[in-house]
Protein backbone atom coordinates (compact mmCIF):
# COMPACT_ATOMS: atom_id res chain seq x y z
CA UNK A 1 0.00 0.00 0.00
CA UNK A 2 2.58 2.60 0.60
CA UNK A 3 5.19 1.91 -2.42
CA UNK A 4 1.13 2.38 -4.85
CA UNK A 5 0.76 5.74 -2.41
CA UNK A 6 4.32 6.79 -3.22
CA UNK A 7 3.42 5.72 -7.19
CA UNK A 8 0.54 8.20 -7.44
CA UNK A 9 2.52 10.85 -5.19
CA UNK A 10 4.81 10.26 -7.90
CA UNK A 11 2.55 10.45 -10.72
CA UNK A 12 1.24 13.69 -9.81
CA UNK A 13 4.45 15.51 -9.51
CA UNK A 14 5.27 14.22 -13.12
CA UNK A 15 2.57 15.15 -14.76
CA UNK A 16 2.37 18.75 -12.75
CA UNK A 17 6.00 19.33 -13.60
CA UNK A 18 5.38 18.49 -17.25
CA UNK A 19 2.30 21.22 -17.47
CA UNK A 20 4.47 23.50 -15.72
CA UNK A 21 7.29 23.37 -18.70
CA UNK A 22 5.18 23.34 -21.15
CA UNK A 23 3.15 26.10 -19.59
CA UNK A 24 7.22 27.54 -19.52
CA UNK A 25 7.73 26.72 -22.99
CA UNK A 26 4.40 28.84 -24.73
CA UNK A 27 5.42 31.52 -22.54
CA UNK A 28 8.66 32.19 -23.77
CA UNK A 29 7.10 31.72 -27.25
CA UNK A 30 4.11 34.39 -27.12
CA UNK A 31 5.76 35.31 -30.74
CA UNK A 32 4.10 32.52 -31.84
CA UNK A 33 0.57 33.43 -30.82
CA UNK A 34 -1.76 36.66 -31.56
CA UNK A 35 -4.88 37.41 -31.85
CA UNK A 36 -7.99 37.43 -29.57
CA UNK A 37 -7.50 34.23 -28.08
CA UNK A 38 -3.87 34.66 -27.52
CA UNK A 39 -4.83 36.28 -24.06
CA UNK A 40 -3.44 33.14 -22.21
CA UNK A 41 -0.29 33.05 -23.88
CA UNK A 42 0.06 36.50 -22.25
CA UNK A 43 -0.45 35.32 -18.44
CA UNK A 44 2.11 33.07 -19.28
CA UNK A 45 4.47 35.27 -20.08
CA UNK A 46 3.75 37.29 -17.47
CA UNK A 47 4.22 34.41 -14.98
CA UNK A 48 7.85 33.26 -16.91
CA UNK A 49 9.48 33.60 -14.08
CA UNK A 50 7.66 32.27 -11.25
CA UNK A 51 7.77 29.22 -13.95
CA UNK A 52 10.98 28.80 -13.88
CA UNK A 53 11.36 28.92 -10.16
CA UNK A 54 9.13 26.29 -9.60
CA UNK A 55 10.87 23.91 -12.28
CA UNK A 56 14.05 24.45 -10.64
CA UNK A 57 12.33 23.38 -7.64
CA UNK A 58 11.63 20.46 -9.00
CA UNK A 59 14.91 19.75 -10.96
CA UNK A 60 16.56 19.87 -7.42
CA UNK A 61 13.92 17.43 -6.22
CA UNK A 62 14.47 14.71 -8.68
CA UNK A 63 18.40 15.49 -8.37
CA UNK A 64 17.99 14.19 -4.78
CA UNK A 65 15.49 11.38 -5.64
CA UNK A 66 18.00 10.51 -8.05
CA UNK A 67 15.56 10.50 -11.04
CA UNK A 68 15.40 10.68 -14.65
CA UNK A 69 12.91 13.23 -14.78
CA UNK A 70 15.91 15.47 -13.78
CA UNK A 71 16.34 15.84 -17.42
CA UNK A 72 12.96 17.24 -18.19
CA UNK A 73 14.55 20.60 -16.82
CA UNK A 74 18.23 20.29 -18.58
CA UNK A 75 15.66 20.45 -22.23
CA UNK A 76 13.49 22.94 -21.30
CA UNK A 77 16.12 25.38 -20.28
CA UNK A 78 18.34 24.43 -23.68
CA UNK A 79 15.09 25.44 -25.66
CA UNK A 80 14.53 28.29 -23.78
CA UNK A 81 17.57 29.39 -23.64
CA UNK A 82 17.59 32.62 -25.35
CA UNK A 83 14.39 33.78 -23.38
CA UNK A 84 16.04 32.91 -20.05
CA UNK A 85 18.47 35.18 -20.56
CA UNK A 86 15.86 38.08 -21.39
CA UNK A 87 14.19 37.88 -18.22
CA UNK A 88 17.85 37.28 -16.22
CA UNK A 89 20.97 38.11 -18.36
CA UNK A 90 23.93 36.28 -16.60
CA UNK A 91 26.39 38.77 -15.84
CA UNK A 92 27.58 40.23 -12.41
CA UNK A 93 26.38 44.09 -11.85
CA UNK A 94 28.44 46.53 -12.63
CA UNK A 95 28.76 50.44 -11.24
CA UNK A 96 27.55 53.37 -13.84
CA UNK A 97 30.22 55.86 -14.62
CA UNK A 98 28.50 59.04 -14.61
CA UNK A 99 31.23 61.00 -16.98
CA UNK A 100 29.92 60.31 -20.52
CA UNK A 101 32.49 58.50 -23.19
CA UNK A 102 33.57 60.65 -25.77
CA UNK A 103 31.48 60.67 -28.53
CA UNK A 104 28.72 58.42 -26.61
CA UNK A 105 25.08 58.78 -26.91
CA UNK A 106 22.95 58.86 -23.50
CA UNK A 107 19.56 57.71 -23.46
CA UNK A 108 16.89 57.96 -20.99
CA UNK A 109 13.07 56.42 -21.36
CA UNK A 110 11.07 57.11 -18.34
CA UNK A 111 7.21 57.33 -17.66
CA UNK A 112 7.38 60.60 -15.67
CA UNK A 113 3.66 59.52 -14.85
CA UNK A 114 2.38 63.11 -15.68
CA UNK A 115 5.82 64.69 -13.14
CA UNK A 116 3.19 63.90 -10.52
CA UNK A 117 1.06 66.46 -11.51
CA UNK A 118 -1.81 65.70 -8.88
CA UNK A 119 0.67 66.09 -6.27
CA UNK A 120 1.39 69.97 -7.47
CA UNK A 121 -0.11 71.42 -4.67
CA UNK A 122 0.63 69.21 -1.55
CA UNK A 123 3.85 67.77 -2.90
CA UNK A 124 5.87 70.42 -5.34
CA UNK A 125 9.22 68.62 -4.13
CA UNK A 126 8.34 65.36 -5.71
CA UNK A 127 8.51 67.03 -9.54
CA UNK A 128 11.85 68.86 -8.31
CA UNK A 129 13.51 65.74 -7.37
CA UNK A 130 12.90 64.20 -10.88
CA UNK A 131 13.74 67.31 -12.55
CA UNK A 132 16.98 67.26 -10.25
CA UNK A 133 17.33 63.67 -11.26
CA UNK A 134 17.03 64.16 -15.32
CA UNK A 135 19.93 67.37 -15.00
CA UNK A 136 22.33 64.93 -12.96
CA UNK A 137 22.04 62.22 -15.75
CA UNK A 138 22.65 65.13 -18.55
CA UNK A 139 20.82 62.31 -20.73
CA UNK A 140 21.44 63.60 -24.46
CA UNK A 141 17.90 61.95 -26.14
CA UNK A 142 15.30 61.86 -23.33
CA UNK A 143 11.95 59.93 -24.18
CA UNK A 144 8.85 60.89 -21.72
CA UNK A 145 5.85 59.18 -21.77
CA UNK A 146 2.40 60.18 -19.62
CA UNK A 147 3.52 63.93 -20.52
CA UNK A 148 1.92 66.49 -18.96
CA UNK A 149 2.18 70.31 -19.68
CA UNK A 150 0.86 72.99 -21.63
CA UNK A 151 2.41 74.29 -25.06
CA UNK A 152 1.82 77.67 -23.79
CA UNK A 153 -1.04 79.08 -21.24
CA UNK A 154 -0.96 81.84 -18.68
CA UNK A 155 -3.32 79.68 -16.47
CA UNK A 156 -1.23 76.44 -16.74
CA UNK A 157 1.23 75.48 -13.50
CA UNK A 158 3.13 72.86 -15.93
CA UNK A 159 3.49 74.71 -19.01
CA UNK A 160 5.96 73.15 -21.63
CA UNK A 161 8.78 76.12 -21.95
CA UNK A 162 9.42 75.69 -18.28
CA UNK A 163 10.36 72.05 -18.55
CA UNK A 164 12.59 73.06 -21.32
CA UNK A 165 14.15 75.96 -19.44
CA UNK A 166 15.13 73.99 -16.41
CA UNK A 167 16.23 70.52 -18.22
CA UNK A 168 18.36 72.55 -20.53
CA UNK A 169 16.94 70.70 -23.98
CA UNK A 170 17.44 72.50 -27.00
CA UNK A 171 15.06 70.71 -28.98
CA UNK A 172 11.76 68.68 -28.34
CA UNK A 173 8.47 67.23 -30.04
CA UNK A 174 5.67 66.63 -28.16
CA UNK A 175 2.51 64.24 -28.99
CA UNK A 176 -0.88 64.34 -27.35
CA UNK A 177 -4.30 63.93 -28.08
CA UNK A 178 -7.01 66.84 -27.50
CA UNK A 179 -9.08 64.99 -26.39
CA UNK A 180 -7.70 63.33 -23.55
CA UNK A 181 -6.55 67.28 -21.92
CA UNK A 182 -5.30 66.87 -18.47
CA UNK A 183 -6.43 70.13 -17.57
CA UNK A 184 -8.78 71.42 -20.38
CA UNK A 185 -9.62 74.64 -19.23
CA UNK A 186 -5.72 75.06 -18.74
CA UNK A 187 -5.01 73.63 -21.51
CA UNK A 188 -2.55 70.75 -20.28
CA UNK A 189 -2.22 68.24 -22.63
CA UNK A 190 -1.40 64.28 -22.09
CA UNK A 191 0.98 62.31 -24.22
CA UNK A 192 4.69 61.81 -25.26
CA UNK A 193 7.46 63.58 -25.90
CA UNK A 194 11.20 63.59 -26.76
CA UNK A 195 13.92 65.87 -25.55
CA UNK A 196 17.15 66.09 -27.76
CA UNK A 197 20.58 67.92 -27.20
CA UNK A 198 20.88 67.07 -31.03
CA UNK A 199 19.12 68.76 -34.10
CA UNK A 200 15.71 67.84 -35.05
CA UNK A 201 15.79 67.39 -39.08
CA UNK A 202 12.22 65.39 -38.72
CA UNK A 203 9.35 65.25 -36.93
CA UNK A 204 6.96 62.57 -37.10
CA UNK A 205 3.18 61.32 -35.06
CA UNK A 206 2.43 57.84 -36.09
CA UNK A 207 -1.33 56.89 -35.65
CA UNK A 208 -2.01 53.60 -34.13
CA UNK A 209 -4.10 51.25 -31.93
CA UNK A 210 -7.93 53.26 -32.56
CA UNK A 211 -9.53 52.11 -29.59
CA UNK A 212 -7.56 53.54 -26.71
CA UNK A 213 -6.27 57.08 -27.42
CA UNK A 214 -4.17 57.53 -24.07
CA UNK A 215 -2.02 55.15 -26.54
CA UNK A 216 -3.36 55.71 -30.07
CA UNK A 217 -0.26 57.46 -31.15
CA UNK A 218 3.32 56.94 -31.18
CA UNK A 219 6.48 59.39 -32.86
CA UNK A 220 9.80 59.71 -33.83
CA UNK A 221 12.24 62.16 -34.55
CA UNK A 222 15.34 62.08 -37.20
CA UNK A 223 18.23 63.91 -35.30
CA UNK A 224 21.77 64.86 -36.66
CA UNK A 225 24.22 62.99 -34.28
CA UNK A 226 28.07 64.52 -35.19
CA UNK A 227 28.07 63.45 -39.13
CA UNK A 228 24.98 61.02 -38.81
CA UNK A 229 21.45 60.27 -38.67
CA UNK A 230 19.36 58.67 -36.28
CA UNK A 231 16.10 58.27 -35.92
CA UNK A 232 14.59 57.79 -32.29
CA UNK A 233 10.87 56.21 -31.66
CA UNK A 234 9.00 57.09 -28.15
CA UNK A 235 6.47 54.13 -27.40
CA UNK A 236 3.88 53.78 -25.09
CA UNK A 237 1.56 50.78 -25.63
CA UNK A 238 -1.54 49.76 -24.34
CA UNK A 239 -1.35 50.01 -20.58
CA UNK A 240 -3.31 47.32 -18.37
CA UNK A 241 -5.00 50.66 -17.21
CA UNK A 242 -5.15 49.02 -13.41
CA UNK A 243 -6.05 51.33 -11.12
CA UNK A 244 -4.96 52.01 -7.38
CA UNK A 245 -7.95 49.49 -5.94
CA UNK A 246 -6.44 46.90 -8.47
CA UNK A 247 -3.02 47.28 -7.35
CA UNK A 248 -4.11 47.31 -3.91
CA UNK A 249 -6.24 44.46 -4.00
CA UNK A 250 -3.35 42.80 -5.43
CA UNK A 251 -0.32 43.64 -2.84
CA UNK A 252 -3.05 43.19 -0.12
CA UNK A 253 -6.02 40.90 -0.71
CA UNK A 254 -8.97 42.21 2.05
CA UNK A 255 -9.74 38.56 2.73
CA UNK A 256 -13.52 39.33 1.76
CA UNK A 257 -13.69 36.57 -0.63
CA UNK A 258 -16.69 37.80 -3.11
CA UNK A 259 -14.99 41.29 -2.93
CA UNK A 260 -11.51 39.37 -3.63
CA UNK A 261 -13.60 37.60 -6.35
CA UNK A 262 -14.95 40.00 -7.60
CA UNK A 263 -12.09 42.50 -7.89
CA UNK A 264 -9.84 39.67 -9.15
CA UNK A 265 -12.46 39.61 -12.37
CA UNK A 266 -12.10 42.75 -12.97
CA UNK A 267 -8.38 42.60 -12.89
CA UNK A 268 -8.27 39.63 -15.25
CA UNK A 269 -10.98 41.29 -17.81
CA UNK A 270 -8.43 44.14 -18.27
CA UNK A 271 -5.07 41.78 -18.53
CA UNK A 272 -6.79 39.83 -20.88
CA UNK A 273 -8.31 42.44 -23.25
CA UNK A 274 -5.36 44.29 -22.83
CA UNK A 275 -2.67 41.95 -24.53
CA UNK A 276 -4.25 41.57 -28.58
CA UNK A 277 -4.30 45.26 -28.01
CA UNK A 278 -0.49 45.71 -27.03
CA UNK A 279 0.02 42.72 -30.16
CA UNK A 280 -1.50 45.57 -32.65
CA UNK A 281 -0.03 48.37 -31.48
CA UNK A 282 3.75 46.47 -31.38
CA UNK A 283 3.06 45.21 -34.98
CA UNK A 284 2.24 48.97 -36.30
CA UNK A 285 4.96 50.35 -34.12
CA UNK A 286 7.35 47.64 -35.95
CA UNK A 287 6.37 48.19 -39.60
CA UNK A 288 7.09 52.20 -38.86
CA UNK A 289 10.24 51.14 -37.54
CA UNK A 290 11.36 49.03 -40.13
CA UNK A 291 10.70 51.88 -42.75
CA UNK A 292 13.78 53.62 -41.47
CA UNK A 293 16.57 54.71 -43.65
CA UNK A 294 18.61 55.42 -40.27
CA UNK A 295 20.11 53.95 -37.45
CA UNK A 296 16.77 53.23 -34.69
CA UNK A 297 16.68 53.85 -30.92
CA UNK A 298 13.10 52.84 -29.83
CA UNK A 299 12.47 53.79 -25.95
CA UNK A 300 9.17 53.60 -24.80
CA UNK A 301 6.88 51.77 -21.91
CA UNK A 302 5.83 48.54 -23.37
CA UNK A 303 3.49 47.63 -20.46
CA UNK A 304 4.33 43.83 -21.37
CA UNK A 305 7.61 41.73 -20.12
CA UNK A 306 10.59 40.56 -21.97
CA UNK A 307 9.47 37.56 -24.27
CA UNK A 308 6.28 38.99 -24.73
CA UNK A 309 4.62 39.45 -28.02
CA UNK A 310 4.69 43.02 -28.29
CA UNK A 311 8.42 42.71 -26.96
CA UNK A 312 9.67 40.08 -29.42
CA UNK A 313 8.25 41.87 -32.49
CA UNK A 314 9.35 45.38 -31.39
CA UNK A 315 12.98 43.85 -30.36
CA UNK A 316 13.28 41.77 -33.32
CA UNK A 317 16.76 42.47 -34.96
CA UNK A 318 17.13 45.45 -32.45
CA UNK A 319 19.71 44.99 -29.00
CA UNK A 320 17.78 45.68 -25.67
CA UNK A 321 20.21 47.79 -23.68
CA UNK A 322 19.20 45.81 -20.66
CA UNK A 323 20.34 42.53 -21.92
CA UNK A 324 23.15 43.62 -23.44
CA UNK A 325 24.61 45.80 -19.87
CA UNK A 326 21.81 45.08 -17.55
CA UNK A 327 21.98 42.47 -14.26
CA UNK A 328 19.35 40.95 -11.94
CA UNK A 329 15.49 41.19 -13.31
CA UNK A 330 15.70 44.70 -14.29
CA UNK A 331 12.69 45.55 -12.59
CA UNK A 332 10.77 49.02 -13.98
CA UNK A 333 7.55 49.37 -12.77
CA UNK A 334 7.62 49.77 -8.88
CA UNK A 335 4.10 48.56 -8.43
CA UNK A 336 2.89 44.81 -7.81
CA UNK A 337 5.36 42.22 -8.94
CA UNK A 338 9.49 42.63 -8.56
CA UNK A 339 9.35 41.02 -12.09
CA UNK A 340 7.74 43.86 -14.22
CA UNK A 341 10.44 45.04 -16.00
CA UNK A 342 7.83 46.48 -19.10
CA UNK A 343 10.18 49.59 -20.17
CA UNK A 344 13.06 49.44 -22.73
CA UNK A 345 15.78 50.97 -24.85
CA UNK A 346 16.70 49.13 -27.99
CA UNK A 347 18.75 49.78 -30.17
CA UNK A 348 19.58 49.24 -33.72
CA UNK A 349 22.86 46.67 -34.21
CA UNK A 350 25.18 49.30 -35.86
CA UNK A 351 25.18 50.80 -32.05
CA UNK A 352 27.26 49.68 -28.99
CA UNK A 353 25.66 49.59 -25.63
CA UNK A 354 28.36 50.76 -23.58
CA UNK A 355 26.38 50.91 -19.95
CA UNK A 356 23.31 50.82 -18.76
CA UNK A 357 21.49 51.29 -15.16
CA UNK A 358 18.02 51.37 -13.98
CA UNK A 359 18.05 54.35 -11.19
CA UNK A 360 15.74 52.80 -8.41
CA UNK A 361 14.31 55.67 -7.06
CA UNK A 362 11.04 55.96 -6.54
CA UNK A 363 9.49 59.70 -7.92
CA UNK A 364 7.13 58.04 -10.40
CA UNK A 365 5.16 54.52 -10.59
CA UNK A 366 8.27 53.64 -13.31
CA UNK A 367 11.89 53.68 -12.52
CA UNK A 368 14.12 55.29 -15.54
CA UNK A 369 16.32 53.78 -17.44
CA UNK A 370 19.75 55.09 -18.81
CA UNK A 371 21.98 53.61 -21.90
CA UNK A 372 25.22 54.64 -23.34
CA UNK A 373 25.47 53.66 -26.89
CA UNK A 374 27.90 54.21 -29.51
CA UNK A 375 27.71 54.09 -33.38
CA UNK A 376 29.85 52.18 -34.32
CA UNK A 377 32.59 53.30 -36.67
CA UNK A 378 32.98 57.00 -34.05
């Protein structure tokens, strides 16, 4: 009776450790899958890594029991090789050197989340401190998204020229849509926009996903860098659009279970319409990109994880900063999981990534992100 116990103990954990890599396997394939129904592909992705803690978890557990089924783990991670290494590069971290290389580029991508624009009145320091943050940096391309200030207005309190005064930008291009106006009697607009010490040649607003326009647009800008061209793309897809309940509910359940129920539906309607969306947008963003006569840097807030769809096909034949300099999961969105790391530089091949850091400190819901990059042949 015990050794048929031990059998179906057995059993179980075989057949749950199989699910589990192949659940492993789709995820760190989502390029394969789009569409409607591609939703589950998604929370797959999202969950890569807890995946692959759990399998290891169970490789060490048939190491011990001295089984076969040890090698179940050696083949997944072979196959998924690539993808592991996205979500964890191996490499020891390494300090960022301030001083800029000569004839480096420095890029920064951050979601300023509006400078914390609802906190003007009770928290002015907070939008000083990033402000504070962006001059110590001296970034030379600087890609905002969740933008928030005025082009000009005497009854604004975030008007564009002041941003410009105090981060010392020459040149700019700012995207929004009308009809999402922060402020509309101010006239504070919402959206994206670059900041370049280099000259603007072209501007350019891309249209894209129609059904969400907080991220129905994207742009790019053609700058003259020394003798070259380069054109850099600011991206923000389809957000998850959680809100502070959500995020709440998730860090701390209330323990009410048909409010836990019933918030937990509402989190999973908007995760799961929210990924063909992000698929769209990343395959529009991608044909734009591809259209380029010069050199790419594409920054932007992809609201998905590395290995995702919308990652894969915006990353495809581009280097992501963070897995070429990067260490440790790279985390960028300081909310819910220690895994989100949903914001990115890439960059076409014909650049080096000399550094890159992740400043973890906490003025917006997104931590920024920093590369050096070189073209090669300066």
């Amino acid at each position: 009776m015990p050794q048929q116990r031990f059998r179906v103990i057995k059993t179980f954990f075989v057949i749950a450790n199989i699910i589990l890599a192949v659940f492993f396997f789709l995820g760190c394939r989502a390029k394969w899958f789009s569409g409607p129904h591609s939703w589950f592909i998604g929370l797959l992705t999202l969950a890569s890594f807890y995946l692959l803690v759990i399998l290891f978890i169970f490789f060490v557990g048939w190491l011990i029991s001295r089984s076969a089924w040890s090698i179940l783990f050696i083949i997944i991670t072979i196959a998924t090789f690539r993808q592991i290494s996205n979500i964890i590069p191996f490499r020891f971290p390494t300090s960022f050197i301030n001083k800029k290389m000569p004839n480096s580029i420095r890029v920064m991508s951050w979601n300023v989340e509006s400078f914390e624009i609802l906190k003007h009145f009770t928290h002015p320091e907070e939008k000083d401190e990033m402000i504070k943050l962006i001059n110590h940096y001296q970034p030379d391309i600087a890609c905002f998204q969740e933008m928030s200030c005025a082009d000009s207005s005497k009854t604004a309190f975030y008007k564009l020229q002041d941003f410009i005064d105090s981060l010392h930008f020459p040149y700019h291009y700012y995207t929004y849509d009308i009809a999402n106006d922060f402020y509309p009697a101010s006239n504070t607009h919402y959206g994206i926009i670059i900041f370049s010490k280099f000259p603007m040649i072209n501007r350019q607003t891309v249209k894209n996903f129609p059904y969400n326009y907080y991220n129905s647009t994207f742009q790019y800008s053609d700058m003259l860098v020394n003798d070259d061209t380069v054109r850099v793309f600011n991206i923000h897809l389809q957000s998850m659009k959680l809100t502070d309940d959500n995020l709440n509910s998730i860090d701390s359940p209330s323990l009410h279970i048909r409010y836990d129920v019933e918030e937990s539906k509402g989190i999973f309607s908007k995760l799961k319409s929210s990924f063909p969306k992000r698929q769209l947008q990343a395959r529009n963003a991608k044909a734009e990109i591809n259209k380029s006569p010069y050199p790419v840097i594409v920054c932007g807030d992809f609201n998905d994880v590395p290995n995702s769809y919308a990652y894969e096909t915006i990353g495809d034949g581009l280097q992501n900063a963070f897995e070429e300099k990067g260490s440790g999961l790279g985390r960028s969105f300081s909310e819910i999981l220690p895994t989100l790391r949903i914001d990115n530089i890439f960059v076409d091949p014909k650049f080096s990534v000399l550094q890159f850091t992740r400043i973890k400190k906490r003025l917006s819901d997104h931590y920024p992100i920093i590369a050096d990059i070189q073209l090669n042949g300066n």
